[in-house]
PDB file of N, CA and C in Angstrom:
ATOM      1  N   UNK A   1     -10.534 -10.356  10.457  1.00  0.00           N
ATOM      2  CA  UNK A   1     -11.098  -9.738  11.642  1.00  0.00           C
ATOM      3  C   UNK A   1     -12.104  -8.655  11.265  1.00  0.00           C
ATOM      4  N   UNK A   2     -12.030  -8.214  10.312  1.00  0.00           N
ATOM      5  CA  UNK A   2     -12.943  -6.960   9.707  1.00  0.00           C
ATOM      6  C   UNK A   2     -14.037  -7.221   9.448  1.00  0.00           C
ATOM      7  N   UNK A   3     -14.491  -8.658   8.619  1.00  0.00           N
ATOM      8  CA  UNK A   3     -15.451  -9.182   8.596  1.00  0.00           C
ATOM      9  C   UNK A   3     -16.634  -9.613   9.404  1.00  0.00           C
ATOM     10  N   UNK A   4     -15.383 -10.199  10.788  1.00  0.00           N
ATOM     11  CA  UNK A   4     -16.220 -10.374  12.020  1.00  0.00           C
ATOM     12  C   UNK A   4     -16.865  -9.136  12.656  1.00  0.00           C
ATOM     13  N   UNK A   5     -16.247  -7.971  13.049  1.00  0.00           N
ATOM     14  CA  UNK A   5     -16.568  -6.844  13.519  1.00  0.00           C
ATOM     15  C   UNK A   5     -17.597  -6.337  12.563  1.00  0.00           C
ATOM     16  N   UNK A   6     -17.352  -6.424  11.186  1.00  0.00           N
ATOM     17  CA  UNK A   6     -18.736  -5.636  10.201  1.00  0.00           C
ATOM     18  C   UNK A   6     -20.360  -6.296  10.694  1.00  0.00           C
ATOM     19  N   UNK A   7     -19.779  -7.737  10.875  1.00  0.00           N
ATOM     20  CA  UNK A   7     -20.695  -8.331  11.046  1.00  0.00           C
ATOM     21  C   UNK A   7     -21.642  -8.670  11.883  1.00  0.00           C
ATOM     22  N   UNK A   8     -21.123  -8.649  13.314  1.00  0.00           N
ATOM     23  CA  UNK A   8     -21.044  -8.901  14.069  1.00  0.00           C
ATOM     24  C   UNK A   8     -21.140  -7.972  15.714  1.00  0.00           C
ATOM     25  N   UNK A   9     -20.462  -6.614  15.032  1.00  0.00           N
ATOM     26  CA  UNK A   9     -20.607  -5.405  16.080  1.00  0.00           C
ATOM     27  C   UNK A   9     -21.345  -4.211  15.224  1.00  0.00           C
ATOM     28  N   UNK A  10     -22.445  -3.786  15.768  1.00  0.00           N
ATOM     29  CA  UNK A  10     -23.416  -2.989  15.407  1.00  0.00           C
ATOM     30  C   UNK A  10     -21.820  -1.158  15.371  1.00  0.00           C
ATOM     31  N   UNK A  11     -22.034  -1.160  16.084  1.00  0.00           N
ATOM     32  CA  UNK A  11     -20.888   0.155  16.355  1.00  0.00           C
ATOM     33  C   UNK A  11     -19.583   0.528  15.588  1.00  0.00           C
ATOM     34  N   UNK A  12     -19.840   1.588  14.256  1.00  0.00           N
ATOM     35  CA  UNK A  12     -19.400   1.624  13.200  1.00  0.00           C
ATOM     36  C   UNK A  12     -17.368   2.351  13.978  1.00  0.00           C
ATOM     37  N   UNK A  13     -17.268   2.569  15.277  1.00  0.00           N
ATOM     38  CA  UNK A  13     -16.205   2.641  16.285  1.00  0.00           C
ATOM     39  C   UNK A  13     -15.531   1.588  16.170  1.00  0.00           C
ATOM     40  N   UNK A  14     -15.941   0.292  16.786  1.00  0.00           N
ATOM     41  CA  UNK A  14     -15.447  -0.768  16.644  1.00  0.00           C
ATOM     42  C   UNK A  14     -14.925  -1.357  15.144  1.00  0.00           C
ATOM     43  N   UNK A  15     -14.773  -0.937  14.126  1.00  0.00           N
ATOM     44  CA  UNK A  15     -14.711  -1.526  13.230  1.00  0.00           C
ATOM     45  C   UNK A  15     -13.201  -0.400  12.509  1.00  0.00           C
ATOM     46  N   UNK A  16     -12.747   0.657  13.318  1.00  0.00           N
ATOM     47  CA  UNK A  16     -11.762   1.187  13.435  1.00  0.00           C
ATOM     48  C   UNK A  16     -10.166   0.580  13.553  1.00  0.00           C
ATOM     49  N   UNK A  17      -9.377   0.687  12.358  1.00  0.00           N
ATOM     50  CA  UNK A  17      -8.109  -0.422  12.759  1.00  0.00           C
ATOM     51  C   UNK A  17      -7.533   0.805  13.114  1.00  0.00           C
ATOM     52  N   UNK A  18      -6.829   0.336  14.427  1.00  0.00           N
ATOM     53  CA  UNK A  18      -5.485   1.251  14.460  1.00  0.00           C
ATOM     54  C   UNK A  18      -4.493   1.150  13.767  1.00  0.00           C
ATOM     55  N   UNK A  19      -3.681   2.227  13.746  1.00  0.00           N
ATOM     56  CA  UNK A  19      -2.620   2.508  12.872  1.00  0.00           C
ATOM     57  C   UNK A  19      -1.087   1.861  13.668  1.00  0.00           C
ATOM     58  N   UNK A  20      -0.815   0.946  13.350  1.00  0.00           N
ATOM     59  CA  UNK A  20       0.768   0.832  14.416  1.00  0.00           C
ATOM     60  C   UNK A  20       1.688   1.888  13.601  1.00  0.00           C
ATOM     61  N   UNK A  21       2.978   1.539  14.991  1.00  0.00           N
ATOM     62  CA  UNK A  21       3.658   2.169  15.189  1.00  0.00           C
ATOM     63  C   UNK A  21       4.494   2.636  13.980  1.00  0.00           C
ATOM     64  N   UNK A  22       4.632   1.794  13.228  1.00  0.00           N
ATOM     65  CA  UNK A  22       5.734   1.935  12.125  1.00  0.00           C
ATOM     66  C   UNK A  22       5.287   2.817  10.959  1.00  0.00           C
ATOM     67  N   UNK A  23       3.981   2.532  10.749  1.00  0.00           N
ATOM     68  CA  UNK A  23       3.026   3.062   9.381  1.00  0.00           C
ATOM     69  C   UNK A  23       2.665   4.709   9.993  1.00  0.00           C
ATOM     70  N   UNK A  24       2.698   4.918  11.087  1.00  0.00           N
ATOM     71  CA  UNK A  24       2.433   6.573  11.358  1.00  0.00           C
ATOM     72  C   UNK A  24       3.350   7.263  11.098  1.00  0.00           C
ATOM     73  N   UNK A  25       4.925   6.353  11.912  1.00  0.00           N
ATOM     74  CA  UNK A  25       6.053   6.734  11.636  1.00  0.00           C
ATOM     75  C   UNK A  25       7.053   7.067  10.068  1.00  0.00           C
ATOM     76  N   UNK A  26       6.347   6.154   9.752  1.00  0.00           N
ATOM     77  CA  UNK A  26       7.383   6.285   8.249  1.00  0.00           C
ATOM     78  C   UNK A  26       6.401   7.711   7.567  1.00  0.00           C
ATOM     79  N   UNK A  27       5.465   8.120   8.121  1.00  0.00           N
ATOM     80  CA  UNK A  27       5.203   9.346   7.779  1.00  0.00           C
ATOM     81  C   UNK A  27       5.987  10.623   7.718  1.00  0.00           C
ATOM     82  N   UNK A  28       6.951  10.399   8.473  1.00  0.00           N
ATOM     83  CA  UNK A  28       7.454  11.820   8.734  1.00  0.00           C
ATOM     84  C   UNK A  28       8.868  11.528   8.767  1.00  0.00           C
ATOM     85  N   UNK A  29       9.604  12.951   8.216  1.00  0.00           N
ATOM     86  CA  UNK A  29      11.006  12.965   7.844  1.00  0.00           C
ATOM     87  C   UNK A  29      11.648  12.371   8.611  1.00  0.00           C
ATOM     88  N   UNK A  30      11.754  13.269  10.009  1.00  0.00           N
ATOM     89  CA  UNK A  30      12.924  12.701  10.848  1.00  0.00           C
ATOM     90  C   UNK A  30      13.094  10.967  11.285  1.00  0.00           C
ATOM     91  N   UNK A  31      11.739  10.103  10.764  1.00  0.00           N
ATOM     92  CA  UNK A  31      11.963   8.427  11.056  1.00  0.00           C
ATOM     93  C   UNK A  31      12.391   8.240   9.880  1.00  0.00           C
ATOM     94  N   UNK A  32      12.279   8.388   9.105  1.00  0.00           N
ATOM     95  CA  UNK A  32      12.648   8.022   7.616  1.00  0.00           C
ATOM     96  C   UNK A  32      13.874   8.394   7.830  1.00  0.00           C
ATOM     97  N   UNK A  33      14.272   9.428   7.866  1.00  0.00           N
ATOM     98  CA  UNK A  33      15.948   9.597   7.981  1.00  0.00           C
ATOM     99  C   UNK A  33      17.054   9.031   9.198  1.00  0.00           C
ATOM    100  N   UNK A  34      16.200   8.861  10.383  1.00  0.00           N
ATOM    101  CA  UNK A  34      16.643   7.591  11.199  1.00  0.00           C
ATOM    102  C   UNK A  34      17.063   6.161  10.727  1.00  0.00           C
ATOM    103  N   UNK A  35      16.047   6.165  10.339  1.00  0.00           N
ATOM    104  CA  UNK A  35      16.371   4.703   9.716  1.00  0.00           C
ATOM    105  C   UNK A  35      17.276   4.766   8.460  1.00  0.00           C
ATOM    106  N   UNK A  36      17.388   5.543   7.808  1.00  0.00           N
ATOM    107  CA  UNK A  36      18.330   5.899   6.532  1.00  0.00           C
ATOM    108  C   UNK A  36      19.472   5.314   7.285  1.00  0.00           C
ATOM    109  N   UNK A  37      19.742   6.520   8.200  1.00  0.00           N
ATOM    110  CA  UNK A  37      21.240   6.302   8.627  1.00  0.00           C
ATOM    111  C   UNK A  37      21.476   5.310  10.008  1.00  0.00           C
ATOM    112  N   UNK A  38      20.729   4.822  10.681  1.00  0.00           N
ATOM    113  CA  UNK A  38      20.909   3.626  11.219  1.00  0.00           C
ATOM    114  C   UNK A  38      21.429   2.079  10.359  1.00  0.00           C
ATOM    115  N   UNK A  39      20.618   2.169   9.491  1.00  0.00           N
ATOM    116  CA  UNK A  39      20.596   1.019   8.405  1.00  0.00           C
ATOM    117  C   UNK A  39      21.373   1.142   7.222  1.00  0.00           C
ATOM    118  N   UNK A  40      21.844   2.549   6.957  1.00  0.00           N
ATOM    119  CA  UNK A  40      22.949   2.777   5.895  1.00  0.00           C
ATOM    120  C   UNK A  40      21.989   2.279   4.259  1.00  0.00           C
ATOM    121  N   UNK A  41      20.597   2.811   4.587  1.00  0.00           N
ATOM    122  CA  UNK A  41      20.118   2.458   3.731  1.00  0.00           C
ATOM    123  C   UNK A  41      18.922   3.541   2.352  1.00  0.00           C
ATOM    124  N   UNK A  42      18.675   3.403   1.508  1.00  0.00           N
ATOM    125  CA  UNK A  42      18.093   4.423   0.660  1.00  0.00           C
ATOM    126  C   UNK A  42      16.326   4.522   0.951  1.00  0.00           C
ATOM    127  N   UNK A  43      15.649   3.071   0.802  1.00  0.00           N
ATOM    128  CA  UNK A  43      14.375   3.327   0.754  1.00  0.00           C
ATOM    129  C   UNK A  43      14.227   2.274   2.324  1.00  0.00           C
ATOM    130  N   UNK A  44      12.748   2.325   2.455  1.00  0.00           N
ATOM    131  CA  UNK A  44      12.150   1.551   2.930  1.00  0.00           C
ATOM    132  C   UNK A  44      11.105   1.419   2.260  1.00  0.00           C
ATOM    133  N   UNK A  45      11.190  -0.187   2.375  1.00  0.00           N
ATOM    134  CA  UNK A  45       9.754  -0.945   1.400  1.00  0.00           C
ATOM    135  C   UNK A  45       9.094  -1.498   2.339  1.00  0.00           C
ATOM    136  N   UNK A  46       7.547  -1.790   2.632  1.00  0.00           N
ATOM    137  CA  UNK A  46       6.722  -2.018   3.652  1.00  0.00           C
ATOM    138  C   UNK A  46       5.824  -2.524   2.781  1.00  0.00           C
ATOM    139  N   UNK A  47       4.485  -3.412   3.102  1.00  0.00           N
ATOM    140  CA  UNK A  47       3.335  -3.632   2.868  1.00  0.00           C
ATOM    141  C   UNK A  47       2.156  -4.166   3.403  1.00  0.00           C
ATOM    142  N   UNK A  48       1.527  -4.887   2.915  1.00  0.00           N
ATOM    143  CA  UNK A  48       0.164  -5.172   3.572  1.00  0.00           C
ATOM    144  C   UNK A  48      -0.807  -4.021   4.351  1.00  0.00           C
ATOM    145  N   UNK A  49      -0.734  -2.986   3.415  1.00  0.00           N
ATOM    146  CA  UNK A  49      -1.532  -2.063   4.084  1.00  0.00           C
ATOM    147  C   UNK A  49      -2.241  -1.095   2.366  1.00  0.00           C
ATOM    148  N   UNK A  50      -3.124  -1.502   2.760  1.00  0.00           N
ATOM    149  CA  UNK A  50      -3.930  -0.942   1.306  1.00  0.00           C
ATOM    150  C   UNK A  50      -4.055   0.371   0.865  1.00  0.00           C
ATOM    151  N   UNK A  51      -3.994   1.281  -0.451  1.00  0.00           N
ATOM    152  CA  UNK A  51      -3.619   2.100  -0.652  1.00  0.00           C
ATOM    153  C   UNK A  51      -4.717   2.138  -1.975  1.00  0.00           C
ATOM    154  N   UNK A  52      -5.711   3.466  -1.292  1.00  0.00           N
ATOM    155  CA  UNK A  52      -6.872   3.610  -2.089  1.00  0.00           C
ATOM    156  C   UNK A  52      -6.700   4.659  -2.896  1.00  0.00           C
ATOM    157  N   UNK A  53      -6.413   4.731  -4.107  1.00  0.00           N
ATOM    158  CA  UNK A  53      -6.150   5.459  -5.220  1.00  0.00           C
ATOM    159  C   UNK A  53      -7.207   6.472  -5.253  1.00  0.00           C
ATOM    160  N   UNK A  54      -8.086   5.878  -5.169  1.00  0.00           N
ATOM    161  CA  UNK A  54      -9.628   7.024  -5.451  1.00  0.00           C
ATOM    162  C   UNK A  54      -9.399   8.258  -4.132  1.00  0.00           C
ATOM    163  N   UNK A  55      -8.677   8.107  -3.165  1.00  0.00           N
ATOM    164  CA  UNK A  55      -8.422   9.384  -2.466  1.00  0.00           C
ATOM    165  C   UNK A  55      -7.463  10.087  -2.994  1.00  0.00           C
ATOM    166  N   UNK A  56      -6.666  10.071  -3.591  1.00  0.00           N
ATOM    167  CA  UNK A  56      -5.661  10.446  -4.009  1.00  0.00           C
ATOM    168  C   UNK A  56      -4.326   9.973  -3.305  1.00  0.00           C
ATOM    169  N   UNK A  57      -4.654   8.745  -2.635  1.00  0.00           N
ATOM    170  CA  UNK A  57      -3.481   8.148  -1.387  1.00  0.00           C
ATOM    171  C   UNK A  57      -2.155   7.669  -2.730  1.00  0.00           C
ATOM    172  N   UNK A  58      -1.040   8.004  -2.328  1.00  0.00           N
ATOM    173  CA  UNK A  58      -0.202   7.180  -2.991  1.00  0.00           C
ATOM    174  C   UNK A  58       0.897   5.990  -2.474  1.00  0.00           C
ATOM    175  N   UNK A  59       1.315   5.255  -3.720  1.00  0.00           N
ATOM    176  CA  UNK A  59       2.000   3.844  -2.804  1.00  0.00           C
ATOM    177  C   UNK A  59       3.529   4.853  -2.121  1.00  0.00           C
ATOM    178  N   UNK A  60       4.117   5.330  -2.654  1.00  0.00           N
ATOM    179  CA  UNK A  60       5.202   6.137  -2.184  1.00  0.00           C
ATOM    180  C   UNK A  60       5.021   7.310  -1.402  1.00  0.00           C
ATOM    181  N   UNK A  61       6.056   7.690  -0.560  1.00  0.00           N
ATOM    182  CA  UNK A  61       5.935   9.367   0.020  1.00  0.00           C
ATOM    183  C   UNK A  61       6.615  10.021  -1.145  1.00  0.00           C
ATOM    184  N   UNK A  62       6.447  11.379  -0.902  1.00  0.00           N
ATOM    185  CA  UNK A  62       6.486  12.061  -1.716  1.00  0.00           C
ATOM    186  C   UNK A  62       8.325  12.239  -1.779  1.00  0.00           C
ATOM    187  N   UNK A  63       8.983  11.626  -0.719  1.00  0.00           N
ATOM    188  CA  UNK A  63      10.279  12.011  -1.362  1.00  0.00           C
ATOM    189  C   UNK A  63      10.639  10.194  -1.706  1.00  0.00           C
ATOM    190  N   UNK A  64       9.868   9.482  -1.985  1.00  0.00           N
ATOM    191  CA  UNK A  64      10.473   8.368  -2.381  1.00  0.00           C
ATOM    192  C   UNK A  64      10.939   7.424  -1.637  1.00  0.00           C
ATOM    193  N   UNK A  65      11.140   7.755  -0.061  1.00  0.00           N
ATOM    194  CA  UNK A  65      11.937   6.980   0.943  1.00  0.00           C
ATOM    195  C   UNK A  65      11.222   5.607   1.243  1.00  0.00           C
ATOM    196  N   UNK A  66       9.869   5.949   1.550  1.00  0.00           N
ATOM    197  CA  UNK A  66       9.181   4.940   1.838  1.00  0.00           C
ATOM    198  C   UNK A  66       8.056   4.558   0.935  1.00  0.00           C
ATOM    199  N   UNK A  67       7.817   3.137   0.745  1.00  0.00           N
ATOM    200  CA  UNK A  67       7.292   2.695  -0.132  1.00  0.00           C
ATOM    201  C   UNK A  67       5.984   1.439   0.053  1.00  0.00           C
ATOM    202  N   UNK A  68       5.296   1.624  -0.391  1.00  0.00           N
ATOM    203  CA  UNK A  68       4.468   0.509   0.469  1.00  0.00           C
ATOM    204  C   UNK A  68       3.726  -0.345  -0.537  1.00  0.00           C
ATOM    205  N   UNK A  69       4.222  -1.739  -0.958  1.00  0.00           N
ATOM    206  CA  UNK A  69       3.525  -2.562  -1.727  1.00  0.00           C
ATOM    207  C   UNK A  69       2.665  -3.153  -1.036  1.00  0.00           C
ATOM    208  N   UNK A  70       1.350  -3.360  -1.687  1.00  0.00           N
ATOM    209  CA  UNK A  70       0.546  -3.851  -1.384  1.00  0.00           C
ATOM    210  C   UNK A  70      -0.613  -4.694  -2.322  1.00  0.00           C
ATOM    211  N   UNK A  71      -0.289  -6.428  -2.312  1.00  0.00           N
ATOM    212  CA  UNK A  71      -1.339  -6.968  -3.676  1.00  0.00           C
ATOM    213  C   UNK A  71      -2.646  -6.513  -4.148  1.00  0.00           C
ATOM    214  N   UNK A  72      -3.616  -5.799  -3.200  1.00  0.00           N
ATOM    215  CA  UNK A  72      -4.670  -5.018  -3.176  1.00  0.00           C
ATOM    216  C   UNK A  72      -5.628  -6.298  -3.605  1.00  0.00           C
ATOM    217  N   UNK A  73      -5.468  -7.418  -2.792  1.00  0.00           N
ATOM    218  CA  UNK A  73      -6.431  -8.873  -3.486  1.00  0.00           C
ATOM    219  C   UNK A  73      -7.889  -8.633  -2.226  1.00  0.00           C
ATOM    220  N   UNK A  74      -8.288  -7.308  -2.024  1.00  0.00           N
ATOM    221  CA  UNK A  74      -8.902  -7.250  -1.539  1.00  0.00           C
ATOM    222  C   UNK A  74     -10.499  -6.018  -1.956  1.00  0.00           C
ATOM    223  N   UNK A  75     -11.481  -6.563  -2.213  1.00  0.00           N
ATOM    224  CA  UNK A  75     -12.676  -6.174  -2.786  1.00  0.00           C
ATOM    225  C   UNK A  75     -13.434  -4.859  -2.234  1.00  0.00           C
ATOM    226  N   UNK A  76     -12.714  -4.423  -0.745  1.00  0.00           N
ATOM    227  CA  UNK A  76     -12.902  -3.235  -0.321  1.00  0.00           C
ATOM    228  C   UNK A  76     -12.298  -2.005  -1.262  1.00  0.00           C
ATOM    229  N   UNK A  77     -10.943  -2.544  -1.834  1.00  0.00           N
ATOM    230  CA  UNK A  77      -9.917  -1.356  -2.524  1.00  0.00           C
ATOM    231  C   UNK A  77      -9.828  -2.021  -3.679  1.00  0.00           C
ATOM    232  N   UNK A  78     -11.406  -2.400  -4.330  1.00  0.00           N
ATOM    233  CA  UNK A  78     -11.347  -2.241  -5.741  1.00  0.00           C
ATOM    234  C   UNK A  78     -10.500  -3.265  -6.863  1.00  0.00           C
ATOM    235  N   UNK A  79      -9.570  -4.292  -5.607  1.00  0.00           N
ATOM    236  CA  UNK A  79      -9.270  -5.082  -6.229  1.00  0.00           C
ATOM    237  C   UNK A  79      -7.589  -5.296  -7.051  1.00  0.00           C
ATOM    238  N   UNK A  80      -7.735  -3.497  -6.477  1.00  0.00           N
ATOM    239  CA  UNK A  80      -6.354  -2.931  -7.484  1.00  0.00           C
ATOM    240  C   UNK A  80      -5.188  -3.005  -6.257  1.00  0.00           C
ATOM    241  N   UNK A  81      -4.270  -3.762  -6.589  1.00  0.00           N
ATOM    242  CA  UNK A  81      -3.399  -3.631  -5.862  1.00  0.00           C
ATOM    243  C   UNK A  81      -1.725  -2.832  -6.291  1.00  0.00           C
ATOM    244  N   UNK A  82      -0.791  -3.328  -6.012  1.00  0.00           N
ATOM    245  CA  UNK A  82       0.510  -2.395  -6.163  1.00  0.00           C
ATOM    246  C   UNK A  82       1.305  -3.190  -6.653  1.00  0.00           C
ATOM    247  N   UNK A  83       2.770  -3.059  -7.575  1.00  0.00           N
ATOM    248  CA  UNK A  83       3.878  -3.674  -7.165  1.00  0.00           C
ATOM    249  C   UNK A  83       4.802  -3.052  -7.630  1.00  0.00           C
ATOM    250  N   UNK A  84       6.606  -3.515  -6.972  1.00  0.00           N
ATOM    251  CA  UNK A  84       7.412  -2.715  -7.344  1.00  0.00           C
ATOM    252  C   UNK A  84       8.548  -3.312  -8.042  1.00  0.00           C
ATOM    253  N   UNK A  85       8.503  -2.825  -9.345  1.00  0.00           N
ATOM    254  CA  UNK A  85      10.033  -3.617 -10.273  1.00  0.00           C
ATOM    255  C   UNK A  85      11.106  -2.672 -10.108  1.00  0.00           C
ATOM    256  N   UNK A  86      12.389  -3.618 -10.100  1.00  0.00           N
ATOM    257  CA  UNK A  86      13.665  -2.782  -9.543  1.00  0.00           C
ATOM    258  C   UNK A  86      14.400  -3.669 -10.642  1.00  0.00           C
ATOM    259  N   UNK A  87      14.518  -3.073 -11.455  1.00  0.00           N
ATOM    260  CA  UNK A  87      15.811  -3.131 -12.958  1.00  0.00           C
ATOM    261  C   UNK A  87      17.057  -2.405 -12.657  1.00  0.00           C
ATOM    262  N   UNK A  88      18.034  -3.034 -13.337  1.00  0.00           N
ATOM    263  CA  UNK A  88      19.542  -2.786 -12.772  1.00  0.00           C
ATOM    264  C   UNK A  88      19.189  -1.205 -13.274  1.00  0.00           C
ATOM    265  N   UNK A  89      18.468  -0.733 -13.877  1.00  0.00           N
ATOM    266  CA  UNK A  89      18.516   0.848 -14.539  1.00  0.00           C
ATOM    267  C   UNK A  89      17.521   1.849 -13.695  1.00  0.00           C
ATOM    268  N   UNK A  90      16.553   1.035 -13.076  1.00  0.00           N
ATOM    269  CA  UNK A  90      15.397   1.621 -12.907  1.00  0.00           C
ATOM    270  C   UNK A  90      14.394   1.293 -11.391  1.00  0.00           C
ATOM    271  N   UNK A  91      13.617   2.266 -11.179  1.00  0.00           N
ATOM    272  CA  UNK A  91      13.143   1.235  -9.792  1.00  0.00           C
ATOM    273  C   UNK A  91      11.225   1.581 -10.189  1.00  0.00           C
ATOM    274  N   UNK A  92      10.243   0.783 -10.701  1.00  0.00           N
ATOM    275  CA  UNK A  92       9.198   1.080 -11.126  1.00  0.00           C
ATOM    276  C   UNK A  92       7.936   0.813 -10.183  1.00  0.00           C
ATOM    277  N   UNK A  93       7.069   1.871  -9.493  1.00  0.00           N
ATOM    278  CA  UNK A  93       6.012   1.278  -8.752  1.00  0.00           C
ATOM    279  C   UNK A  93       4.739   1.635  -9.807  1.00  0.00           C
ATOM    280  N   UNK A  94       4.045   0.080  -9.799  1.00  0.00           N
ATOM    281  CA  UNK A  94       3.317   0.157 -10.831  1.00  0.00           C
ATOM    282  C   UNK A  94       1.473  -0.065 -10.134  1.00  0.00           C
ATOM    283  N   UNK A  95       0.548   0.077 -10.764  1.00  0.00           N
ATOM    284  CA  UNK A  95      -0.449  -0.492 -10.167  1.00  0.00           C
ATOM    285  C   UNK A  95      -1.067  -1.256 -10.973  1.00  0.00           C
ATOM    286  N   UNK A  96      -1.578  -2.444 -10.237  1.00  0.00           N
ATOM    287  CA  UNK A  96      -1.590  -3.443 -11.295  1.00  0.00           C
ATOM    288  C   UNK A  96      -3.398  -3.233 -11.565  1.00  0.00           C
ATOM    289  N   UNK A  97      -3.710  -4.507 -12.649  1.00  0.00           N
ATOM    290  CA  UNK A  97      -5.002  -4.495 -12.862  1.00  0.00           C
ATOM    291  C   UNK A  97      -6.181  -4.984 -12.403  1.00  0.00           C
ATOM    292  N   UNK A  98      -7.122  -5.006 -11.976  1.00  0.00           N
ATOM    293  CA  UNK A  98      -7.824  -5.179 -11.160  1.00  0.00           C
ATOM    294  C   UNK A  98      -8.636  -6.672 -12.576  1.00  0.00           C
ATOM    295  N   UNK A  99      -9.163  -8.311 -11.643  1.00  0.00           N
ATOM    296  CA  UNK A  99      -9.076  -9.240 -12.699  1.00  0.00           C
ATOM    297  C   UNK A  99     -10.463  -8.812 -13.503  1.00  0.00           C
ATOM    298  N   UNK A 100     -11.561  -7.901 -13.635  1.00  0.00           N
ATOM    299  CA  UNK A 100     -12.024  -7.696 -14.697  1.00  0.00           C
ATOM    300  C   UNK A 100     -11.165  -6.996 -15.939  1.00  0.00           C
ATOM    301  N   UNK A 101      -9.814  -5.831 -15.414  1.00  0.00           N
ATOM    302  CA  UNK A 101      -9.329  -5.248 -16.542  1.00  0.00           C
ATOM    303  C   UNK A 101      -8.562  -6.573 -17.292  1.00  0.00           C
ATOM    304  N   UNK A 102      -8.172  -7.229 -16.566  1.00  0.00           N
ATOM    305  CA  UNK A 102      -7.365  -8.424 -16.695  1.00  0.00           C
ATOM    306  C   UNK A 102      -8.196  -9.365 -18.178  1.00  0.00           C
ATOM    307  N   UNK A 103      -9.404  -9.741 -17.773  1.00  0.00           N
ATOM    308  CA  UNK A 103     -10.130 -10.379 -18.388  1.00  0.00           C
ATOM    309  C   UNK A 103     -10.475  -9.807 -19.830  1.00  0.00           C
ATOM    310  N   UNK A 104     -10.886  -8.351 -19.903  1.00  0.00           N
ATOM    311  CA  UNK A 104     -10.979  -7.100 -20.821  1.00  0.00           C
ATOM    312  C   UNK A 104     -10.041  -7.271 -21.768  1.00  0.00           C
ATOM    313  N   UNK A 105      -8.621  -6.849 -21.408  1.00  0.00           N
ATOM    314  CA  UNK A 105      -7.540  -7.254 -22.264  1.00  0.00           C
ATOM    315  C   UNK A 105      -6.781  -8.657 -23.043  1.00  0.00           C
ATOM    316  N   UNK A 106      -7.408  -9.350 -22.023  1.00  0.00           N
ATOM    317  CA  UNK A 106      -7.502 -10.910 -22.871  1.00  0.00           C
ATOM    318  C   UNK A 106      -8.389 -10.912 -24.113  1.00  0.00           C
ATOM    319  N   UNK A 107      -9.656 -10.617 -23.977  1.00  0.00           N
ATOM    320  CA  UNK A 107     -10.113 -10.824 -24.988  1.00  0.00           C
ATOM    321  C   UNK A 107     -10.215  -9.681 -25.899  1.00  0.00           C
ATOM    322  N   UNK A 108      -9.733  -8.664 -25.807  1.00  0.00           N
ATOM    323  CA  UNK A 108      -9.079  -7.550 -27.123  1.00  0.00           C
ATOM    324  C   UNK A 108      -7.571  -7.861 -27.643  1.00  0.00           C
ATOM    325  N   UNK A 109      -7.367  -9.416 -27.465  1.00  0.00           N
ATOM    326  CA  UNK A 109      -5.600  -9.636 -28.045  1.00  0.00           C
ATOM    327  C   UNK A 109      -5.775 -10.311 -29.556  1.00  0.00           C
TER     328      UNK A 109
END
């Protein structure tokens, strides 16, 4: 849909995504801790919502609750996307490589 609107609607307004309900929400303590204890649960993991490093945006909040993977297979955000490994020891959010670093390290092996 972004494409169409870039393309298509002169009016840099229109090309504005809103934010739903859930992604404003998991902003702030008291939903995060709703849902903790509704769900009897530690994190919330979410995605499909891109997370541009070059602002200083991060995939996690700052207390860890909520988490937001996202493949980042998209050329607006650089390509770089997210993911999260969960080892019986450990829980790791990593950012992955964007396929020129990809390509780079192939041929320095």
């Amino acid at each position: 849909m972004k494409t169409f609107e870039r393309y298509f609607l002169l009016d840099p307004d229109s090309h504005t995504e809103r934010t739903l309900y859930w992604k404003k929400n998991l902003n702030t303590p008291q939903f995060k801790k709703k849902l903790q204890e509704e769900f009897g649960i530690q994190r919330v993991v979410y995605g499909h919502t891109p997370v541009d490093y070059s602002k200083g945006k991060s995939m996690a909040s700052p207390d860890g609750v909520a988490i937001n993977v996202d493949g980042g297979f998209a050329a607006a955000y650089y390509n770089r996307g997210h993911a999260l490994v969960h080892t019986p020891y450990q829980l790791f959010g990593i950012i992955l490589p964007t396929p020129e670093e990809m390509q780079e390290a192939a041929q320095n092996l």
